[in-house]
Protein backbone atom coordinates (compact mmCIF):
# COMPACT_ATOMS: atom_id res chain seq x y z
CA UNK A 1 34.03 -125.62 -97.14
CA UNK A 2 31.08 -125.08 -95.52
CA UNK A 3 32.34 -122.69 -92.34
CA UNK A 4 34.33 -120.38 -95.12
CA UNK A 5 32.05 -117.79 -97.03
CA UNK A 6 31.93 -117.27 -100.31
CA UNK A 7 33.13 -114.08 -102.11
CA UNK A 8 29.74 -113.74 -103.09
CA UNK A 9 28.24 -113.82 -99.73
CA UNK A 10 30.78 -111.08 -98.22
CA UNK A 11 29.83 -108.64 -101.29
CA UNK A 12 26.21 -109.54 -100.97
CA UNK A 13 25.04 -106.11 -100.38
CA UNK A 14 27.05 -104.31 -102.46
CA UNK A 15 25.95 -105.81 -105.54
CA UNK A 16 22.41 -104.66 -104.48
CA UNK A 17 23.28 -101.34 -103.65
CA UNK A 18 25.38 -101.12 -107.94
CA UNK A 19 21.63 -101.73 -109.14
CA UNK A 20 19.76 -99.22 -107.85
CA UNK A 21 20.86 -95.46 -108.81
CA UNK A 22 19.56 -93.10 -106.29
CA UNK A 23 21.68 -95.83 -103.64
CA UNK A 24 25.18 -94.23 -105.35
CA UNK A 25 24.54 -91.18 -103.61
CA UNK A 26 24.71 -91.94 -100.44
CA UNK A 27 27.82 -93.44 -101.39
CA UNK A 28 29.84 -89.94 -101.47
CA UNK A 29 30.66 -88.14 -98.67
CA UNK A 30 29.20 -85.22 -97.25
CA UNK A 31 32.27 -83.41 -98.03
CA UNK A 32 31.98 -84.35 -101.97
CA UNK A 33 28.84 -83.37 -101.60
CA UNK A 34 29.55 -79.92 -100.30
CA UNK A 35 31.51 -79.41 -103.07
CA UNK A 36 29.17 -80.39 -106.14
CA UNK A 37 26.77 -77.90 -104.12
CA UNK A 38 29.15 -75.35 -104.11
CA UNK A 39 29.88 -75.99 -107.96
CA UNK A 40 26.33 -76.09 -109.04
CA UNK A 41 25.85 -72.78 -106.76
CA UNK A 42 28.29 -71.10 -109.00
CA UNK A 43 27.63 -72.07 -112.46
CA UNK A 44 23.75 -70.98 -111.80
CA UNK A 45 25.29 -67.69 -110.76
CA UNK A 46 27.58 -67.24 -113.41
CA UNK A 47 25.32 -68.12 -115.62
CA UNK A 48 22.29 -65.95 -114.02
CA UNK A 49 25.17 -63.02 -114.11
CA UNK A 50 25.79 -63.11 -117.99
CA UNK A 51 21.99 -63.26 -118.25
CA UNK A 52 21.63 -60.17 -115.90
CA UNK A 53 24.21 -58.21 -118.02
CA UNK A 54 22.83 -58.91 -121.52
CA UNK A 55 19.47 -57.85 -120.46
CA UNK A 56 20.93 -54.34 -118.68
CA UNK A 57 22.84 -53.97 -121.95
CA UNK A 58 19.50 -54.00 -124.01
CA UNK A 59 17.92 -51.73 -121.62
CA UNK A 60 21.12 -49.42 -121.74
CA UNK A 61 20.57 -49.15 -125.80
CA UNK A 62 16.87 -47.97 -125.17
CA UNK A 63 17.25 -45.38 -122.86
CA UNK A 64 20.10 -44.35 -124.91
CA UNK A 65 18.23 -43.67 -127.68
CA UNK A 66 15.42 -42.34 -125.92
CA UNK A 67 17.30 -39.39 -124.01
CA UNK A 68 18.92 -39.06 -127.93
CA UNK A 69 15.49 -38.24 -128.85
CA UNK A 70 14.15 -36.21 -125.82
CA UNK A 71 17.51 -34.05 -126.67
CA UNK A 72 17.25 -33.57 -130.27
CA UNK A 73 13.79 -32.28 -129.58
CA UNK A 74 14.58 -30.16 -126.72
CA UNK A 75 17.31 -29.14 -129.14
CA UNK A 76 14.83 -28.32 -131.84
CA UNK A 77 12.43 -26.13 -129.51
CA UNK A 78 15.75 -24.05 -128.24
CA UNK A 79 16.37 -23.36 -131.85
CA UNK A 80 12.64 -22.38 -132.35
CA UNK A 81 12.37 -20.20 -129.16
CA UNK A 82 15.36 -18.28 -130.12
CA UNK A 83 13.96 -17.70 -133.62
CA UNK A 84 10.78 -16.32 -132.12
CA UNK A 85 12.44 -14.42 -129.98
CA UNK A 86 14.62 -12.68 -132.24
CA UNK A 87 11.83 -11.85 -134.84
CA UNK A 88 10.10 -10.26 -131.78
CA UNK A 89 13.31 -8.01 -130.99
CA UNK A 90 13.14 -6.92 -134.60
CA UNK A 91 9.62 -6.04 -135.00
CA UNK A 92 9.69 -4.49 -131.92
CA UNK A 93 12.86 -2.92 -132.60
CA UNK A 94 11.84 0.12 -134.29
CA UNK A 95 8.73 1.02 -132.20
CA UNK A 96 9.00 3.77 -129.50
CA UNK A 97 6.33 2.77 -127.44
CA UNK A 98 7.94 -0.07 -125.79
CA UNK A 99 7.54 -0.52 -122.38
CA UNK A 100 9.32 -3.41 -121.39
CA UNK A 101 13.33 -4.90 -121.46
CA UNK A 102 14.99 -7.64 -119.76
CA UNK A 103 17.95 -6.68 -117.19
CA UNK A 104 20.53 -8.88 -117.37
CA UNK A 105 23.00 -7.68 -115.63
CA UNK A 106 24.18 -4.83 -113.20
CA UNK A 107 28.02 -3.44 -113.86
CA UNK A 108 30.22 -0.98 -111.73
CA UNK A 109 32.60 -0.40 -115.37
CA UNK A 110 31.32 -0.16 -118.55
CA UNK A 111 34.12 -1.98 -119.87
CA UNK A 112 32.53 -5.54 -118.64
CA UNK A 113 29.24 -4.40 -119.81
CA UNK A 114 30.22 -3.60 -123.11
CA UNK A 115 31.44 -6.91 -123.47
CA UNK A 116 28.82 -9.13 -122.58
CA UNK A 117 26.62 -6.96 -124.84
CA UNK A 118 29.16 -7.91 -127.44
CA UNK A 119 27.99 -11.62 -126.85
CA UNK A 120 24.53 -10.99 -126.50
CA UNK A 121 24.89 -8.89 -130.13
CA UNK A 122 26.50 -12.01 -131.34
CA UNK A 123 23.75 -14.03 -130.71
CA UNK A 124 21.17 -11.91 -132.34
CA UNK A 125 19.59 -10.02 -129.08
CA UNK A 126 18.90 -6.02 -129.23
CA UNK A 127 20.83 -4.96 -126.24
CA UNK A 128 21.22 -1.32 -124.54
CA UNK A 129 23.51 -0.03 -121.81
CA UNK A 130 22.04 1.93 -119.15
CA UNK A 131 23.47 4.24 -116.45
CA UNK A 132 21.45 4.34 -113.40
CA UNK A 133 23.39 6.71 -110.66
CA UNK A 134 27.23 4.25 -109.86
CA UNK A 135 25.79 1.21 -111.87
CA UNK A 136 25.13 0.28 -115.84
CA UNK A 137 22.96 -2.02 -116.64
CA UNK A 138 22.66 -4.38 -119.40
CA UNK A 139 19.33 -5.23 -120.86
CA UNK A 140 18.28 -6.90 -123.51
CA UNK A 141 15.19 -6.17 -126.33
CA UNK A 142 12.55 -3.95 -125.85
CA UNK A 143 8.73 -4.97 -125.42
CA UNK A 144 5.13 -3.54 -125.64
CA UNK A 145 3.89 -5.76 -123.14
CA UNK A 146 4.87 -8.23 -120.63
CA UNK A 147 4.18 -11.45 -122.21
CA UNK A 148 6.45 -10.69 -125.05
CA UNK A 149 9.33 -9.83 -122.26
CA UNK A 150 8.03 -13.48 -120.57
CA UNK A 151 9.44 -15.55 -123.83
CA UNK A 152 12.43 -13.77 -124.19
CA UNK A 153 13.03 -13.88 -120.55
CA UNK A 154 13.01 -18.13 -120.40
CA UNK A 155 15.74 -18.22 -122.47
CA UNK A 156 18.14 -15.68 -121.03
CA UNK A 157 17.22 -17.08 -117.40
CA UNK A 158 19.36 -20.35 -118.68
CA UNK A 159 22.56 -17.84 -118.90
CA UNK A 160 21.71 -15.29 -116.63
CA UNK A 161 19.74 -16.51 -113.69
CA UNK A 162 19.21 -13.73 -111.83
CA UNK A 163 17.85 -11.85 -115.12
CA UNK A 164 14.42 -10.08 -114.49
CA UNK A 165 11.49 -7.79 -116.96
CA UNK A 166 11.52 -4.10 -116.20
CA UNK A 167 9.97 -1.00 -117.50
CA UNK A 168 11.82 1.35 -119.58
């Protein structure tokens, strides 16, 4: 038996090849290997996703409450402005000597002024309705000096943007 090989002979090299690990690799295909590639390639992504989102979530609750916060306080300062203002109107109510009112608004019919002063009434201002040649104005408080007409102006100019301080 000497010119037939042994099983053992023909398999020679595989049996090396079984012993060492990194020699399995190069075992699969390049098209296997594609594939575990690809695989990996999305489970990092997937995974780096979910990570993403969690984080944005987290960052989503802060600003949330933060812009809560920056609106209760801008909320509380409204509240404290229009206070101020209307003690102004009704000190300054009652004094002749003012100078200064607020125009809001400039009306062909009397009808439409009348009822924005309604509203303005409603929410605590001093209004008057003034006839100046085809138009009536509507203006709001009456002040000694500017400054006064300044604070009440800021928070009319958020309804009435073209409002504006003139003399009496």
């Amino acid at each position: 038996m000497k010119g037939k090989p042994l099983q053992l002979e023909i398999f020679k090299d595989q049996t090396i090849k079984e012993n060492n690990s990194l020699s399995n690799w190069w075992v699969i295909h390049n098209y296997e290997k594609k594939i575990i590639f690809i695989i990996v390639l999305l489970l990092v992504g997937v995974i780096s996703f979910s990570l993403g989102v969690k984080k944005g979530e987290n960052i989503a609750l802060i600003d949330n409450k933060q812009k809560n916060e920056i609106l209760n306080k801008e909320h509380i300062f409204e509240e404290e402005a229009k206070e101020n203002i209307q003690q102004a109107l009704i000190q300054r109510e009652d004094k002749l000597s003012a100078n200064y009112t607020i125009q809001v608004a400039t009306y062909k019919t009397s009808s439409f002024a009348y009822k924005e002063s309604e509203k303005l009434k409603k929410k605590g201002f001093l209004t008057m309705i003034l006839q100046k040649g085809d138009y009536i104005l509507l203006c709001v408080g009456k002040f000694l000096n500017k400054k006064e007409a300044e604070l009440a102006l800021r928070e009319l100019k958020k309804e009435y943007r073209d409002c504006f301080i003139r003399r009496l």
